[in-house]
Protein backbone atom coordinates (compact mmCIF):
# COMPACT_ATOMS: atom_id res chain seq x y z
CA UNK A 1 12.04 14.65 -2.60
CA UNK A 2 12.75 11.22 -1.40
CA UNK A 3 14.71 10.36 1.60
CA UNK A 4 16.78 7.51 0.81
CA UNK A 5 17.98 4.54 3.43
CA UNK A 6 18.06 1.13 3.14
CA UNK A 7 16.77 -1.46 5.59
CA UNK A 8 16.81 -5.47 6.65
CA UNK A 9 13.77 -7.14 7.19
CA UNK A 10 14.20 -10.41 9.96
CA UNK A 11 13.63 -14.02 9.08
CA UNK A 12 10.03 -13.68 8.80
CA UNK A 13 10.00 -12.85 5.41
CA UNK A 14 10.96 -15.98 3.83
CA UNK A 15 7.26 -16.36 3.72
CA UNK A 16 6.56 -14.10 1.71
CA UNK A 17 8.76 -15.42 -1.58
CA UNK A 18 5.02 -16.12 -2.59
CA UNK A 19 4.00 -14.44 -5.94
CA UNK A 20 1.49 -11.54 -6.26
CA UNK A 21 -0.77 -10.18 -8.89
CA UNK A 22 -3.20 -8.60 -10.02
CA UNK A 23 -6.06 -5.82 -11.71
CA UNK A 24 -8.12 -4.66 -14.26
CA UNK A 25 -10.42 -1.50 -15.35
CA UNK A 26 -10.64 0.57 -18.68
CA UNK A 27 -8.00 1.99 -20.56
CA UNK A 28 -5.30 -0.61 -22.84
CA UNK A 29 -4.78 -3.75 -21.37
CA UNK A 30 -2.88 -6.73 -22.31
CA UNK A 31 -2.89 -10.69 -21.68
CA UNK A 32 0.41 -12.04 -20.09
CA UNK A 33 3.26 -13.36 -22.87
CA UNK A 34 6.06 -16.09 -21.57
CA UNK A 35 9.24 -14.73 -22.38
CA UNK A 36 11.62 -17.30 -21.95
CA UNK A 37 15.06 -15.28 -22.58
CA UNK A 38 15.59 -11.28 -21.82
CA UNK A 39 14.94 -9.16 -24.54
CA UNK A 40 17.41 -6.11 -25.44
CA UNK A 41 15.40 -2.72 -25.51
CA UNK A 42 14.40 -0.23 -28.38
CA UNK A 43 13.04 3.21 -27.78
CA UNK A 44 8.97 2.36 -28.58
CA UNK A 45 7.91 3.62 -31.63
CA UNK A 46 6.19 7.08 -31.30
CA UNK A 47 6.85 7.05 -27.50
CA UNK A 48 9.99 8.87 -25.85
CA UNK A 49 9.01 6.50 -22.49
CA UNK A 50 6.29 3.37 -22.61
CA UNK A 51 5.20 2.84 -19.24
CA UNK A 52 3.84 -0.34 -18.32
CA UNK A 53 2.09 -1.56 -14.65
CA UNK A 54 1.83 -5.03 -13.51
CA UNK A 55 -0.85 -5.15 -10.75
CA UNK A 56 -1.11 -6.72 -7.38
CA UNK A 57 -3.62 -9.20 -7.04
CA UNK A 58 -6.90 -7.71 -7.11
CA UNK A 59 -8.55 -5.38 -9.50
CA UNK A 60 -7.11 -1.58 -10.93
CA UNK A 61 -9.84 -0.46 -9.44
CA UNK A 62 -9.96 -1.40 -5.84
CA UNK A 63 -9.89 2.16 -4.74
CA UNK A 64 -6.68 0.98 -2.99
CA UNK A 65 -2.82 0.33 -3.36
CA UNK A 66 -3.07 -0.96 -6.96
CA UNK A 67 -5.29 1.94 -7.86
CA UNK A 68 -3.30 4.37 -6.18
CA UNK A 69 -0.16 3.11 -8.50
CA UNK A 70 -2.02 3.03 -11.48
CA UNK A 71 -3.44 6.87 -11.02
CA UNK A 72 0.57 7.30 -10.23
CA UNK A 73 1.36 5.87 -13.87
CA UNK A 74 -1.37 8.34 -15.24
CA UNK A 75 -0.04 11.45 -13.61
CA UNK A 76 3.67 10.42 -14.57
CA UNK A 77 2.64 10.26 -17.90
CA UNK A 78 0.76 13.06 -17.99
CA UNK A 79 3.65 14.83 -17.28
CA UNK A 80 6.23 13.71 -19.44
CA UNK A 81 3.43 14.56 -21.82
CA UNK A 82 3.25 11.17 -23.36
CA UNK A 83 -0.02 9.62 -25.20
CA UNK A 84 -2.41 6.92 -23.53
CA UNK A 85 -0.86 4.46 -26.02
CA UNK A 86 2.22 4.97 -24.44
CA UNK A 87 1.03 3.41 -21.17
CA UNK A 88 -0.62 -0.09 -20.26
CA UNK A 89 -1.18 -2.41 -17.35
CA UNK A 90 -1.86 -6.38 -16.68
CA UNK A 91 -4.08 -7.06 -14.43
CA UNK A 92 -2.60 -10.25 -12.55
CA UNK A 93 -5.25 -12.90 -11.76
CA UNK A 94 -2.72 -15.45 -10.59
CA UNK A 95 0.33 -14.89 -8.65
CA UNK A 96 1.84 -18.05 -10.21
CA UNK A 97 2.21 -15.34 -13.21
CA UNK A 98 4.30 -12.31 -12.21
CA UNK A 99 7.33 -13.14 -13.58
CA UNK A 100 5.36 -13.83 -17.07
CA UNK A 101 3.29 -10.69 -16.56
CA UNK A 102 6.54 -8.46 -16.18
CA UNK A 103 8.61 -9.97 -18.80
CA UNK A 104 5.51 -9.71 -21.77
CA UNK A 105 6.69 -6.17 -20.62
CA UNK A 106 10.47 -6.06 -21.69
CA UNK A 107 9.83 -8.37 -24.52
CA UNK A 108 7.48 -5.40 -25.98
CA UNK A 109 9.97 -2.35 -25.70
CA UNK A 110 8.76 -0.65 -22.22
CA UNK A 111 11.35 1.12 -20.83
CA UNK A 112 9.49 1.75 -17.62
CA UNK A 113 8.21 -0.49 -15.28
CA UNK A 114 6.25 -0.34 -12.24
CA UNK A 115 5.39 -3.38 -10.08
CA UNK A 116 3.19 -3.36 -6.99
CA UNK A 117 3.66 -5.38 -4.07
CA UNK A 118 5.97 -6.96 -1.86
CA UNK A 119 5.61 -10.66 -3.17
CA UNK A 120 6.86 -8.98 -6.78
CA UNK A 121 10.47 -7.92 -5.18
CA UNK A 122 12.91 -10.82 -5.84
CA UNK A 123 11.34 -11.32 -9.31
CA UNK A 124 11.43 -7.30 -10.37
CA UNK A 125 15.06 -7.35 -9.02
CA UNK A 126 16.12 -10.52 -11.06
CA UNK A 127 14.50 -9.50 -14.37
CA UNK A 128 16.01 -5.97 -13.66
CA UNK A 129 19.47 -7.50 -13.42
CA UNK A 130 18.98 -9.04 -16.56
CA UNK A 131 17.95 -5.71 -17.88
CA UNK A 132 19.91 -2.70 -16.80
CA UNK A 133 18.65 -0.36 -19.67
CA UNK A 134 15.31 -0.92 -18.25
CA UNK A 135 13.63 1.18 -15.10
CA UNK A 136 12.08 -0.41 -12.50
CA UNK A 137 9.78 1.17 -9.87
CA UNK A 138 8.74 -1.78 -6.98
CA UNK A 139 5.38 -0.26 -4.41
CA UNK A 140 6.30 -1.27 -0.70
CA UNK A 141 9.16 -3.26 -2.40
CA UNK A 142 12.57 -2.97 -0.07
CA UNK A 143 15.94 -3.28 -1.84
CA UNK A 144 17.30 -6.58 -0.61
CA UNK A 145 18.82 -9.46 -1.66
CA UNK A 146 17.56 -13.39 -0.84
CA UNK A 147 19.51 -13.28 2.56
CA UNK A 148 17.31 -9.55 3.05
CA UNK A 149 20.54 -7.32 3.69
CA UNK A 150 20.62 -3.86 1.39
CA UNK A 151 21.54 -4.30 -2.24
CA UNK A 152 20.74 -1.18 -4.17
CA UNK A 153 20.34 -1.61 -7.95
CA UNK A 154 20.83 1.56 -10.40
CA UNK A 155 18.01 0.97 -12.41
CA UNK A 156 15.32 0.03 -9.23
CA UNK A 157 13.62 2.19 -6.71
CA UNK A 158 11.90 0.72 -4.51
CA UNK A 159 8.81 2.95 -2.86
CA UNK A 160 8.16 2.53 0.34
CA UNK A 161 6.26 3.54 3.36
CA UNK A 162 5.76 3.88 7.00
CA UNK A 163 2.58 1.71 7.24
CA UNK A 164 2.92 1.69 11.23
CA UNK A 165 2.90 5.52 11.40
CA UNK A 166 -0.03 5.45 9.42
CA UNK A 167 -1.88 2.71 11.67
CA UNK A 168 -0.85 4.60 14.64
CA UNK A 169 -2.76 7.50 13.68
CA UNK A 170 -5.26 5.07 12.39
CA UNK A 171 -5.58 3.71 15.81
CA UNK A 172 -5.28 7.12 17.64
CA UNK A 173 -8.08 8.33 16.05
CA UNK A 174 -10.13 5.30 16.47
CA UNK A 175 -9.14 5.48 20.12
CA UNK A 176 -10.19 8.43 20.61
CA UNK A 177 -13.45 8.22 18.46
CA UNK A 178 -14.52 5.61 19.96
CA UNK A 179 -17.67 5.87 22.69
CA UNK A 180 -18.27 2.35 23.36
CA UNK A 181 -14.22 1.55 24.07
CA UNK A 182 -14.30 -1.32 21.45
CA UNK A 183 -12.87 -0.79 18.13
CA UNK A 184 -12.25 -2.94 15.18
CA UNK A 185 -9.66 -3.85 12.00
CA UNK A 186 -10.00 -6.11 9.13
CA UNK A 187 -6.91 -6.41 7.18
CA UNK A 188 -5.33 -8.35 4.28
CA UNK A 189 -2.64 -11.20 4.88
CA UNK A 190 -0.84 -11.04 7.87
CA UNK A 191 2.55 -11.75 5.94
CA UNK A 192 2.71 -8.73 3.98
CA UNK A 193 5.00 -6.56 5.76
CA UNK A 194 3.36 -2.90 4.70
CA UNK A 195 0.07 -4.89 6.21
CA UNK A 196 1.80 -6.43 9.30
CA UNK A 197 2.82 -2.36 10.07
CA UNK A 198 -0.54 -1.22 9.57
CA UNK A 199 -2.40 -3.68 11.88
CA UNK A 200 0.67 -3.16 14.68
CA UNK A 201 0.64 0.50 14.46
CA UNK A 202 -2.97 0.66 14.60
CA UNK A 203 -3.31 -1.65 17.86
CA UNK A 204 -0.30 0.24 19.23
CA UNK A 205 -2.09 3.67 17.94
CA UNK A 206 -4.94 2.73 19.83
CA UNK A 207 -3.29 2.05 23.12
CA UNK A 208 -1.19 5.33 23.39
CA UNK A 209 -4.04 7.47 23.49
CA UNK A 210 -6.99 5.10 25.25
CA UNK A 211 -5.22 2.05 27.32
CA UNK A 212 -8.38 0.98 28.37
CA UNK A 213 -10.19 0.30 25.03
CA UNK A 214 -10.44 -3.58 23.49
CA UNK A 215 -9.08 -3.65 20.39
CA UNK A 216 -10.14 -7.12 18.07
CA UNK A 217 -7.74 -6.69 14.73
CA UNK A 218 -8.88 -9.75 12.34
CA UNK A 219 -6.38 -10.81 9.43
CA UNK A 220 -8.07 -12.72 6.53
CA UNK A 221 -6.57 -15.92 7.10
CA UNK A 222 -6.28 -16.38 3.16
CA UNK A 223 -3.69 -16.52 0.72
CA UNK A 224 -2.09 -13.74 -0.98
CA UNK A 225 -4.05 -14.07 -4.49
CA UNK A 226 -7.73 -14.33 -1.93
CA UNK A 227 -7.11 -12.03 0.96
CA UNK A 228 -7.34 -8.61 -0.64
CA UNK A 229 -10.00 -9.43 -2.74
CA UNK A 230 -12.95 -10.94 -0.36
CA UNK A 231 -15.24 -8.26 -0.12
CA UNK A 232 -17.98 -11.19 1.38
CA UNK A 233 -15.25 -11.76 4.42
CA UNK A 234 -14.44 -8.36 5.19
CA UNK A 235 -18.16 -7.93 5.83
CA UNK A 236 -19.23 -10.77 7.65
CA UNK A 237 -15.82 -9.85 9.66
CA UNK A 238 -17.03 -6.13 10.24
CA UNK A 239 -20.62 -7.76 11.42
CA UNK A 240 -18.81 -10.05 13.79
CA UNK A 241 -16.86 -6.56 15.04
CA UNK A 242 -20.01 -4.73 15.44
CA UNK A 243 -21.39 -7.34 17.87
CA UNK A 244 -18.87 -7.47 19.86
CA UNK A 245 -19.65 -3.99 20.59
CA UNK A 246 -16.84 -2.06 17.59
CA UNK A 247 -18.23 1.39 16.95
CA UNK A 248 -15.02 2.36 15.26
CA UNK A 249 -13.60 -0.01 12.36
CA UNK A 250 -10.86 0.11 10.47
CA UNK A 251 -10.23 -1.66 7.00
CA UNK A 252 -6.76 -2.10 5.74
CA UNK A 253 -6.61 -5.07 2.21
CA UNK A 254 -8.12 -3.85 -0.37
CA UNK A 255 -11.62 -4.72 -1.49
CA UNK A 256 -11.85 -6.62 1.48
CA UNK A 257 -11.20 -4.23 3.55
CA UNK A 258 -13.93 -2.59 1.42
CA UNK A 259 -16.72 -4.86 2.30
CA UNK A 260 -15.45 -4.41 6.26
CA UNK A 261 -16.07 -0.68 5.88
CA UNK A 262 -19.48 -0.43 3.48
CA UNK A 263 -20.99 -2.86 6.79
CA UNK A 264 -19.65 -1.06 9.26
CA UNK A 265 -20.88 1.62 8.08
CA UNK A 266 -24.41 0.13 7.39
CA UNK A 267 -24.78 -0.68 10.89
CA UNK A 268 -23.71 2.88 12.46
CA UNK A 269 -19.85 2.21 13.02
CA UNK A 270 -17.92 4.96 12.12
CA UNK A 271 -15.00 3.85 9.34
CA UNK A 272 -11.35 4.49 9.01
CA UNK A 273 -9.71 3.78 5.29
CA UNK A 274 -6.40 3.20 4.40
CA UNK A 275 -4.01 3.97 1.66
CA UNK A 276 -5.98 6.27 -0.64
CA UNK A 277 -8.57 8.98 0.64
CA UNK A 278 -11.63 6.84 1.01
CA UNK A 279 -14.03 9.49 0.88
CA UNK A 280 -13.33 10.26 -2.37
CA UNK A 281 -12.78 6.21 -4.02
CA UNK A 282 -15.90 4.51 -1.89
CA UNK A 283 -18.90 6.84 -1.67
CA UNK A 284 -21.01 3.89 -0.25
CA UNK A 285 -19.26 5.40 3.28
CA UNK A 286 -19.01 9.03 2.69
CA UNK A 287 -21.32 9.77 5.61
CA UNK A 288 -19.14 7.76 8.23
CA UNK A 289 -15.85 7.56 7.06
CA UNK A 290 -13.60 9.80 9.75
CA UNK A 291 -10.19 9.60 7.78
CA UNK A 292 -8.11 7.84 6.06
CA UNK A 293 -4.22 6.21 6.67
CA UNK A 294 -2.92 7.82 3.09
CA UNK A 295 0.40 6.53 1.71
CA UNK A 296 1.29 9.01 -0.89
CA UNK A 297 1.53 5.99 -3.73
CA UNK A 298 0.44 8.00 -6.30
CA UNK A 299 2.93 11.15 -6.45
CA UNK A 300 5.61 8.60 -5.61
CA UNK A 301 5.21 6.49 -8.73
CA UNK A 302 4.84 9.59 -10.73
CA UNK A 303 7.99 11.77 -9.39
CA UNK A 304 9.59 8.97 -10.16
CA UNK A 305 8.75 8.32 -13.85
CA UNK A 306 9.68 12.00 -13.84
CA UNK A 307 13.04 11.44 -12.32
CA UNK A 308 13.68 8.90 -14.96
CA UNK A 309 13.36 12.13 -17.68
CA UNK A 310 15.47 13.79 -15.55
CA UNK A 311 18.32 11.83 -15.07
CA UNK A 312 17.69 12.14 -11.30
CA UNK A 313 16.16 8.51 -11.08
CA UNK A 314 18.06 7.61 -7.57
CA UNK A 315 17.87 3.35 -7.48
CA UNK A 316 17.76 2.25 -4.55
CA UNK A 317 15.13 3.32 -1.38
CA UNK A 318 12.92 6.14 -1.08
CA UNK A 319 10.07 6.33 1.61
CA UNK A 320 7.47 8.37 0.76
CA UNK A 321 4.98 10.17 3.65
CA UNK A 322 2.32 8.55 5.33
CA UNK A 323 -0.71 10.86 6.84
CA UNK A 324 -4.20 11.02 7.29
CA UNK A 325 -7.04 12.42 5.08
CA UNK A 326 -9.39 15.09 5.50
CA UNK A 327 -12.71 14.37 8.06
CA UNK A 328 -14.60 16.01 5.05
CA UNK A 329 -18.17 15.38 6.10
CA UNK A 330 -17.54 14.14 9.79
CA UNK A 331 -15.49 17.25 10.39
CA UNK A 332 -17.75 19.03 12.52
CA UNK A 333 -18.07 15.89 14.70
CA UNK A 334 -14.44 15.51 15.28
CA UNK A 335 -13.59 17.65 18.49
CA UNK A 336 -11.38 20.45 18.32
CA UNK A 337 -9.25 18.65 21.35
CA UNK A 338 -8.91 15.67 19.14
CA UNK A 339 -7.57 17.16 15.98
CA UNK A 340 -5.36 18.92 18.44
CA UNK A 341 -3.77 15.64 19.82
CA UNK A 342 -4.25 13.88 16.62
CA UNK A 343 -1.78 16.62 15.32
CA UNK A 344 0.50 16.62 17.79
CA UNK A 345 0.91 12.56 17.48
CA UNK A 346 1.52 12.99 13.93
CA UNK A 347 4.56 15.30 14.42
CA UNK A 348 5.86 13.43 17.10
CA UNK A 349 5.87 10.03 14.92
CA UNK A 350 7.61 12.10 12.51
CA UNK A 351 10.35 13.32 14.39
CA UNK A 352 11.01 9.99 16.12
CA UNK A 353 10.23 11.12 19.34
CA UNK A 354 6.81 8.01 19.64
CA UNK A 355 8.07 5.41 17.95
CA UNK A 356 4.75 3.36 16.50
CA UNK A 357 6.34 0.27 17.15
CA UNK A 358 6.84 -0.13 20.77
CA UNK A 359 4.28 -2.90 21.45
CA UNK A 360 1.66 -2.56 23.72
CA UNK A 361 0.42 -5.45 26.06
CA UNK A 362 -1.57 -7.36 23.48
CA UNK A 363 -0.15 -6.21 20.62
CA UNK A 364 1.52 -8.56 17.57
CA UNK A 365 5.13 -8.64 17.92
CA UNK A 366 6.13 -6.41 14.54
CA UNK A 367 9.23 -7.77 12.82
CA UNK A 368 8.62 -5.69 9.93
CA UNK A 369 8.92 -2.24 11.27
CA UNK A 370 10.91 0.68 9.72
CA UNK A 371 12.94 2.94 11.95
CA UNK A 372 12.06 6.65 11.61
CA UNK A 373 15.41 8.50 11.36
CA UNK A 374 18.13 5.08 11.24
């Protein structure tokens, strides 16, 4: 189901020892506890597995990544046929509280844990430590230790994926969409790796299948607990896009990414989303949305709650697929000739034969790209 491998991520990444945070919508919720010592664990009450999400920063519901992990902790618990009570997220506000946020977990009995995000890593990994009898799953989290070389644990999986095949057929499309040879991207912070692959692979995406197109990619220039959540910059971004002549824009940061897209698409620019299928989470752009960049998030987190049942829970890395959506309503405008090459591209990048990260003239240097087949 998963194919395992482990990788090293360069220097770069000290950065990124930042915290994270994160969401909020309906269902049980609960307010961070400091727990100042690890807690041993005792099957919940009433509950064979209690399931519990710590969020990204940004909301539950930002018809994105933390959304996408959430809807993964439903269907995992849907499956293992376990009660709503036996399931609850925190929706981080501040990244300064991660490490709070995760342990109000193991001091209450959950015996499953997912966190999202790459700034959550070294913290999930040292409260799992301290914890073997709990699981831990870690979104876009690699398996590393402080100096970034592989170091597996049994009871953490990291779920990952490859962001810069998923920008390259982000940017093939876009390249190939486009009519006025400028296109567009507004993404999160630059020094999130899985964001850093999307932007390079998109650029790169671009450039395979139209050299001759300008592509402006715009990073919010925030910090981690702003730049996925400015839905106000992501628009005035998309504007400033649009009049530099962008007919094709594509948003990768959550709701800021969100606000790039609903003004893109308010001003005739046809949209590419990323992570979830668009379409179907932001109907503001239903009518010029051409695809999305899916990462499978949500039957990762919930095979893997399953594996945890099964005894099959594998610790470690597992990269899950990355593809693109549907064209639902912009089908019929999508040439035959591009789905064709858009196709082909998409089994190359799979079989290793284009490799998304070759860099283009013009393109960021990517330090945080996965090899296909290692």
């Amino acid at each position: 189901m998963f194919k395992k491998y482990f990788t090293t991520m360069f220097a770069l990444l000290f950065i990124l020892s930042l915290a994270l945070a994160a969401c909020s919508p309906a269902v049980q919720t609960k307010q961070p506890t400091a727990v100042d010592q690890p807690v041993t664990q005792e099957a919940p009450q009433g509950c064979a597995y209690k399931i519990g999400f710590v969020s990204d920063v940004g909301k539950i519901n930002d018809q994105s990544f933390n959304q996408a992990s959430w809807t993964g902790v439903e269907e995992g618990a849907k499956a293992l046929g376990l009660a709503k009570d036996c399931i609850s997220f925190i929706e981080t506000t501040d990244s300064a509280d991660y490490e709070t946020n995760i342990r109000s977990f193991v001091e209450e009995g959950y015996n499953i844990i997912i966190t999202s995000g790459f700034a959550m890593g070294q913290i999930t990994r040292k409260i799992a430590t301290e914890n073997p009898d709990v699981y831990f799953i870690g979104v876009d989290q690699q398996q590393v230790d402080e100096n970034f070389a592989p170091a597996p644990l049994a009871n953490v999986t990291g779920l990952n994926f490859h962001e810069d095949i998923g920008g390259f057929l982000a940017g093939a499309t876009a390249g190939l969409m486009t009519k006025s040879n400028v296109v567009g991207g507004v993404f999160g912070c630059q020094f999130i790796p899985a964001v850093a692959r999307y932007e390079v692979g998109y650029y790169n995406g671009v450039k395979f299948v139209n050299p001759n197109a300008k592509v402006i990619d715009i990073y919010h220039p925030g910090s981690i607990d702003v730049c996925f959540g400015d839905a106000t910059f992501g628009s005035e971004t998309a504007q400033a896009l649009i009049s530099e002549g962008a007919d094709v824009v594509y948003g990768a940061g959550g709701l800021t990414a969100n606000g790039a897209m609903i003004t893109s698409c308010n001003q005739g620019a046809l949209v590419i989303g990323t992570d979830m299928d668009v379409f179907l989470t932001l109907p503001e752009v239903k009518d010029c949305i051409i695809t999305s960049a899916l990462k499978d998030i949500v039957t990762g987190v919930s095979d893997l709650i399953v594996a945890v049942s099964k005894g099959t829970f594998p610790g470690g890395d597992t990269f899950g697929p990355s593809m693109l959506a549907p064209y639902h309503n912009l089908d019929a405008q999508v040439p035959a000739e591009v789905k064709a090459k858009l196709e082909d591209i998409a089994k190359k990048l799979a079989s290793g034969e284009i490799d998304p990260c070759v860099p283009f003239e013009g393109s960021n240097p990517n330090t945080f790209c996965v090899p296909v087949n290692p």
